[in-house]
Protein backbone atom coordinates (compact mmCIF):
# COMPACT_ATOMS: atom_id res chain seq x y z
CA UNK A 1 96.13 0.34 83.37
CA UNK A 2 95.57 4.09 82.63
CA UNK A 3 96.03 5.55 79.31
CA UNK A 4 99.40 7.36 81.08
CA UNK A 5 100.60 4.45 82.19
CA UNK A 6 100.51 1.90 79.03
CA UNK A 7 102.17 5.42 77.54
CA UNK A 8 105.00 5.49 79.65
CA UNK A 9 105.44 1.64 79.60
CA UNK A 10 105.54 1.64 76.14
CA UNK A 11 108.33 4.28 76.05
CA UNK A 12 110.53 2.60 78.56
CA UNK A 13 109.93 -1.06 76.37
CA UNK A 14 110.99 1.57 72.85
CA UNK A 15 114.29 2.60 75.03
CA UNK A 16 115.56 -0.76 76.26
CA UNK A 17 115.28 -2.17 72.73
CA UNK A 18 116.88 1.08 71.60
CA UNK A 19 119.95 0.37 73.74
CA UNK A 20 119.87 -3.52 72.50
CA UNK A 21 120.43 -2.21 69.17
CA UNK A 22 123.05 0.10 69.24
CA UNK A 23 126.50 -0.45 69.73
CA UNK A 24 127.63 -0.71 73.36
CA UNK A 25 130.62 1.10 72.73
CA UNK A 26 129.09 4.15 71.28
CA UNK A 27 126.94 4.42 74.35
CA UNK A 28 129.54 3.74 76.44
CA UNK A 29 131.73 5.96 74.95
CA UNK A 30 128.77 8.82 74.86
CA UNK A 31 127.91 8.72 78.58
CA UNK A 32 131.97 8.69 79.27
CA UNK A 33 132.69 12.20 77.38
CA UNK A 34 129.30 13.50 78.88
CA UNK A 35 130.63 12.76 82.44
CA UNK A 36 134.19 14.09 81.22
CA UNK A 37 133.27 17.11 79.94
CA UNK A 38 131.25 18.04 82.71
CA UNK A 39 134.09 17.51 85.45
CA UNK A 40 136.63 18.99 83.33
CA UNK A 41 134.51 22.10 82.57
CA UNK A 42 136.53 23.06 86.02
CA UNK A 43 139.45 23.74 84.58
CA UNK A 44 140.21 26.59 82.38
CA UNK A 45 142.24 26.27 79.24
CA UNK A 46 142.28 29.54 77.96
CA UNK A 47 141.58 33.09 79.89
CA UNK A 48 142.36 35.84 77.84
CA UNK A 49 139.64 38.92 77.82
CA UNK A 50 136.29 38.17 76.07
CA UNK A 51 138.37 34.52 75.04
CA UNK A 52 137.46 31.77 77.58
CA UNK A 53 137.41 28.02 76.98
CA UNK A 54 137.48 25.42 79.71
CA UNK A 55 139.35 21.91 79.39
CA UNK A 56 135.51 19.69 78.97
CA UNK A 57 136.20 21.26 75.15
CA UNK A 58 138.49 17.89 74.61
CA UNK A 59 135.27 15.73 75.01
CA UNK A 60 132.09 18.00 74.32
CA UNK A 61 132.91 16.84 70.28
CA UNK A 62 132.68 13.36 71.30
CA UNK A 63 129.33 14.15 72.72
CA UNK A 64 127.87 15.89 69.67
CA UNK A 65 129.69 13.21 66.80
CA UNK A 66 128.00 10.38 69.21
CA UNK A 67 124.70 12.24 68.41
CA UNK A 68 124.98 12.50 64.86
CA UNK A 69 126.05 9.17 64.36
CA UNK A 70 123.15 7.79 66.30
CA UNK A 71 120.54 10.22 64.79
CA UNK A 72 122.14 9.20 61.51
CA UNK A 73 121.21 5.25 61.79
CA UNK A 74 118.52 5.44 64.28
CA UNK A 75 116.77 9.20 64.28
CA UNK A 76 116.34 11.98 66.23
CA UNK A 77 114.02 10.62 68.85
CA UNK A 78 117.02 7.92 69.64
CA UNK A 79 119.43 10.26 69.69
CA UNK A 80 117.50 12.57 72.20
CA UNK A 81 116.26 9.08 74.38
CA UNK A 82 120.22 8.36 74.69
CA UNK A 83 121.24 11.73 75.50
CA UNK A 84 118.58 12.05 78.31
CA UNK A 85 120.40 8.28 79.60
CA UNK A 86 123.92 10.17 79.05
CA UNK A 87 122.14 12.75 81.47
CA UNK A 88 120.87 11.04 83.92
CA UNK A 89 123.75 8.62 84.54
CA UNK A 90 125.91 12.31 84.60
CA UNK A 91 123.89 13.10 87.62
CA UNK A 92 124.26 10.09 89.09
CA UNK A 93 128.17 10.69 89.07
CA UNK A 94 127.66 14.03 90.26
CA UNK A 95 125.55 13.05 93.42
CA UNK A 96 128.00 10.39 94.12
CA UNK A 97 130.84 12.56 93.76
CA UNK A 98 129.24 15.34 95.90
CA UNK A 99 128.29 12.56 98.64
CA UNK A 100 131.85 11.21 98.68
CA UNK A 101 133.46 14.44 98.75
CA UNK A 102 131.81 14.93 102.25
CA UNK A 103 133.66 12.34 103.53
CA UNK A 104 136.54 12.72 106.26
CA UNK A 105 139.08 10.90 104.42
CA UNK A 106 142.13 12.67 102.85
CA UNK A 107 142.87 12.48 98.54
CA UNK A 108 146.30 11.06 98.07
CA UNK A 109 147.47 14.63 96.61
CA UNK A 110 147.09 15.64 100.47
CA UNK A 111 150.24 13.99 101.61
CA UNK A 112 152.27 15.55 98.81
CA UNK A 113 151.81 19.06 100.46
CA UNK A 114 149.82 18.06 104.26
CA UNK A 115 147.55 21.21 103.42
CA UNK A 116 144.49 20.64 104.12
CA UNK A 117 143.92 23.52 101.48
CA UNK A 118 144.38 20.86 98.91
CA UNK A 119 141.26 18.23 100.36
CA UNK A 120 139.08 21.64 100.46
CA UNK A 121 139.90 22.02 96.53
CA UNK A 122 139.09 18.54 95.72
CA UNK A 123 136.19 17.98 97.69
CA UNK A 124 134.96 21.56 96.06
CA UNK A 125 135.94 20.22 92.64
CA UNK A 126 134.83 16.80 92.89
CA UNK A 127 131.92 18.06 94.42
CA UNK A 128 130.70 20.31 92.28
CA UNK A 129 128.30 23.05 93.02
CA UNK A 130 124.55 23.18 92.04
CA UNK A 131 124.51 25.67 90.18
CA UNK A 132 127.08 24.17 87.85
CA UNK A 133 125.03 20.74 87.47
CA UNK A 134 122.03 22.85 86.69
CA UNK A 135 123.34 24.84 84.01
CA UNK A 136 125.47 21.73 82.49
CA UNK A 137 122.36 19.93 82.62
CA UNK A 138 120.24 22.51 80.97
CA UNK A 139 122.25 23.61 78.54
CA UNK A 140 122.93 19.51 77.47
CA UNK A 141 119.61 18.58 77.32
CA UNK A 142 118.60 21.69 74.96
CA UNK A 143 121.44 21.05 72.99
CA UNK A 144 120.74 17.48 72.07
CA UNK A 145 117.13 18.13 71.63
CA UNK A 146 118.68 20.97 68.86
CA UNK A 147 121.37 18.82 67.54
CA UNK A 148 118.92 15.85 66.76
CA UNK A 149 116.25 17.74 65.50
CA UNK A 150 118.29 20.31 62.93
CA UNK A 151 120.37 16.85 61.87
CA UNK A 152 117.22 15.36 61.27
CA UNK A 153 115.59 17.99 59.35
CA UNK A 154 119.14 18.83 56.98
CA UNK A 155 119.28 15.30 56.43
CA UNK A 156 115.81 13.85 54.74
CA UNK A 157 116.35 17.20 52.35
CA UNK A 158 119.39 15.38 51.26
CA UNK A 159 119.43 13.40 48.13
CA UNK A 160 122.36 11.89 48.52
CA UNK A 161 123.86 9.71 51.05
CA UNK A 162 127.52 9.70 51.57
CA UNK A 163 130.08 11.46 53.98
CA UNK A 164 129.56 14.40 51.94
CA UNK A 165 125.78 14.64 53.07
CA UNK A 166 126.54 13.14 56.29
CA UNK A 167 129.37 15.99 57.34
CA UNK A 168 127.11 18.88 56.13
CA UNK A 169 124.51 18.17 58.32
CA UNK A 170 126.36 17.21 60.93
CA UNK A 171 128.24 20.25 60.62
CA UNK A 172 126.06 22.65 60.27
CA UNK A 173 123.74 20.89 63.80
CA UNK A 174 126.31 20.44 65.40
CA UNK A 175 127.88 24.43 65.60
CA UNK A 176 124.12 25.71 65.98
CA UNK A 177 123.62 23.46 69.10
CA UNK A 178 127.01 23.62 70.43
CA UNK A 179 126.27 27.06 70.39
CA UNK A 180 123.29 27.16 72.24
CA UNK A 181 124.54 24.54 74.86
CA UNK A 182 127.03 27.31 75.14
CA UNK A 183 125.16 29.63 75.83
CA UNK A 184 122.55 28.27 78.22
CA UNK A 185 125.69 27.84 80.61
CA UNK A 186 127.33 30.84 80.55
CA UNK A 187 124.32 32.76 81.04
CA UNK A 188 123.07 30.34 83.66
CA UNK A 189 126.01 29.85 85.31
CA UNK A 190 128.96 32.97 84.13
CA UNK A 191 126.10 35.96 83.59
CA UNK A 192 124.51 35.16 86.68
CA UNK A 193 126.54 33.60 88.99
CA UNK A 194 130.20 35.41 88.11
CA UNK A 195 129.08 38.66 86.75
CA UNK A 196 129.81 38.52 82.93
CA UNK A 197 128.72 40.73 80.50
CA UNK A 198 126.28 39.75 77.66
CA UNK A 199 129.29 40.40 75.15
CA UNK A 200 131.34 38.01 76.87
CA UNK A 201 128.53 35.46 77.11
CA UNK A 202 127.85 35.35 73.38
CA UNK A 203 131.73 35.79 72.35
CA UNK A 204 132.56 33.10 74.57
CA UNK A 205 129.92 30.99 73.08
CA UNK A 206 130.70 31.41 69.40
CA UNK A 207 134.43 30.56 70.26
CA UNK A 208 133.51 27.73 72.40
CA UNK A 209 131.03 25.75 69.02
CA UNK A 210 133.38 26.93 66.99
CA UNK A 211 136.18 25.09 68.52
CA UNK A 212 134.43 22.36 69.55
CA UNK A 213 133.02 22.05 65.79
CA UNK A 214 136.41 21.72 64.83
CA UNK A 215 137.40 18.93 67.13
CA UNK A 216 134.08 16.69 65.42
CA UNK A 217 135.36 17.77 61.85
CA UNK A 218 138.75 16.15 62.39
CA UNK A 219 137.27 12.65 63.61
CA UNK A 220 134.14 13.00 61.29
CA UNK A 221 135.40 10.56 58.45
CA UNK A 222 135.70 7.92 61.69
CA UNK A 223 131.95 8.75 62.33
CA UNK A 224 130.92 8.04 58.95
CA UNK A 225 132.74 4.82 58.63
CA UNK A 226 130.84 3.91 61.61
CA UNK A 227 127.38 4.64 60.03
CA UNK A 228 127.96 3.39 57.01
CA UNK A 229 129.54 -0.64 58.76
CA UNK A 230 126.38 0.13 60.49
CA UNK A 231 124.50 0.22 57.17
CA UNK A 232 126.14 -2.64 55.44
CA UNK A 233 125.98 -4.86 58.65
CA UNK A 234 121.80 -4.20 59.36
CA UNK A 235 122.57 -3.04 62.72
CA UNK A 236 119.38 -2.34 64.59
CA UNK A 237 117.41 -3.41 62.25
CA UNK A 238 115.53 -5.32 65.12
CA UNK A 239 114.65 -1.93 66.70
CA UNK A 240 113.85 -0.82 63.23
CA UNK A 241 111.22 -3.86 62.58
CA UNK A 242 110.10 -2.71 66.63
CA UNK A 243 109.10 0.71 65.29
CA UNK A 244 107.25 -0.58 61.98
CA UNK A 245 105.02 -2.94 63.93
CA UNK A 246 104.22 -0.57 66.59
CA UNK A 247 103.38 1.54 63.93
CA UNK A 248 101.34 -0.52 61.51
């Protein structure tokens, strides 16, 4: 076997003890507000000027608390393996959705109204459009990689571990790469796609983290209960003997 392919191997063996170890709610729950926010990015909450924010806000916290807590107990690489997982199963939805929406049949909502208006909406909603999936997709996987690494960083130049610690760091990650996953989209997908200005793009994106930042500092003390039942109860620690061996 090639030097590549032991590599790669030995990365897919590092994941699927990974996802033994951690919770299957919090991955369950992770991948859920990934494939929320990302189908209710469709629908706009608020429209008003340079002020824009789309309904996925409501579960893009969820995403970034899931992150910290995981990077918290388990480090940065696990938090960016799971978020590439959140990804990819994301995709998966998408494609199915797209393929589906193709289909003949008529959504419930059609016989309400007998327009077939309303099945072109759907399908066009449910369906998504490339361009839409690329930038989400983009701008999530940058994020993460972000979030896990400035979480990582703030937090081994912390002395002290309680929520305190735990809030500032996840705080202060999670705005920065809520920010950028911001970003990424709108320019990928508003700037290029529907015309909006770079002051829009950037006004729109500091609104959007900060928002978002304020949904994960309301449920924050939940997330540090988590890690710290996570502490007292040795979860993972099978993954964490994994990773010692592999690297004595």
């Amino acid at each position: 076997m090639s030097t590549f392919k032991r590599r790669v191997a030995q990365e897919f063996n590092d994941i699927k003890i990974l996802l033994r170890n951690i919770p299957s709610i919090t991955v369950t729950v992770f991948i859920l507000s990934v494939v929320c926010a990302n189908l209710m990015a469709n629908k706009e909450l608020l429209n008003v000027g340079y002020v824009a924010l789309d309904c996925g806000f409501a579960f893009s916290w969820i995403m970034f608390l899931c992150m910290d807590v995981i990077c918290k107990r388990y480090g940065p690489k696990a938090s960016i393996e799971v978020s590439i997982i959140a990804l990819l199963a994301n995709l998966t939805v998408c494609g199915l959705f797209f393929l589906l929406s193709l289909t003949p049949g008529k959504w419930g909502e059609f016989y309400s109204f007998e327009l077939n208006e309303v099945n072109s909406a759907l399908n066009n909603t449910f369906g998504g459009a490339w361009y839409v999936v690329l930038g989400s997709g983009l701008a999530f996987l940058t994020s993460s990689v972000v979030n896990a690494i400035l979480n990582y960083s703030l937090g081994k130049n912390l002395k002290k571990n309680n929520f305190i610690a735990f809030a500032f760091r996840s705080y202060t990650s999670t705005i920065i790469a809520q920010f950028v996953d911001n970003f990424i989209f709108a320019t990928v997908v508003s700037k290029i796609f529907f015309g909006w200005t770079w002051t829009q793009v950037v006004v729109c994106s500091i609104i959007g983290a900060v928002c978002e930042l304020l949904g994960e500092i309301l449920f924050s003390g939940f997330g540090w209960k988590v890690v710290k039942n996570w502490d007292e109860e040795n979860v993972g620690n099978e993954y964490f003997n994994y990773i010692e061996k592999k690297r004595a």
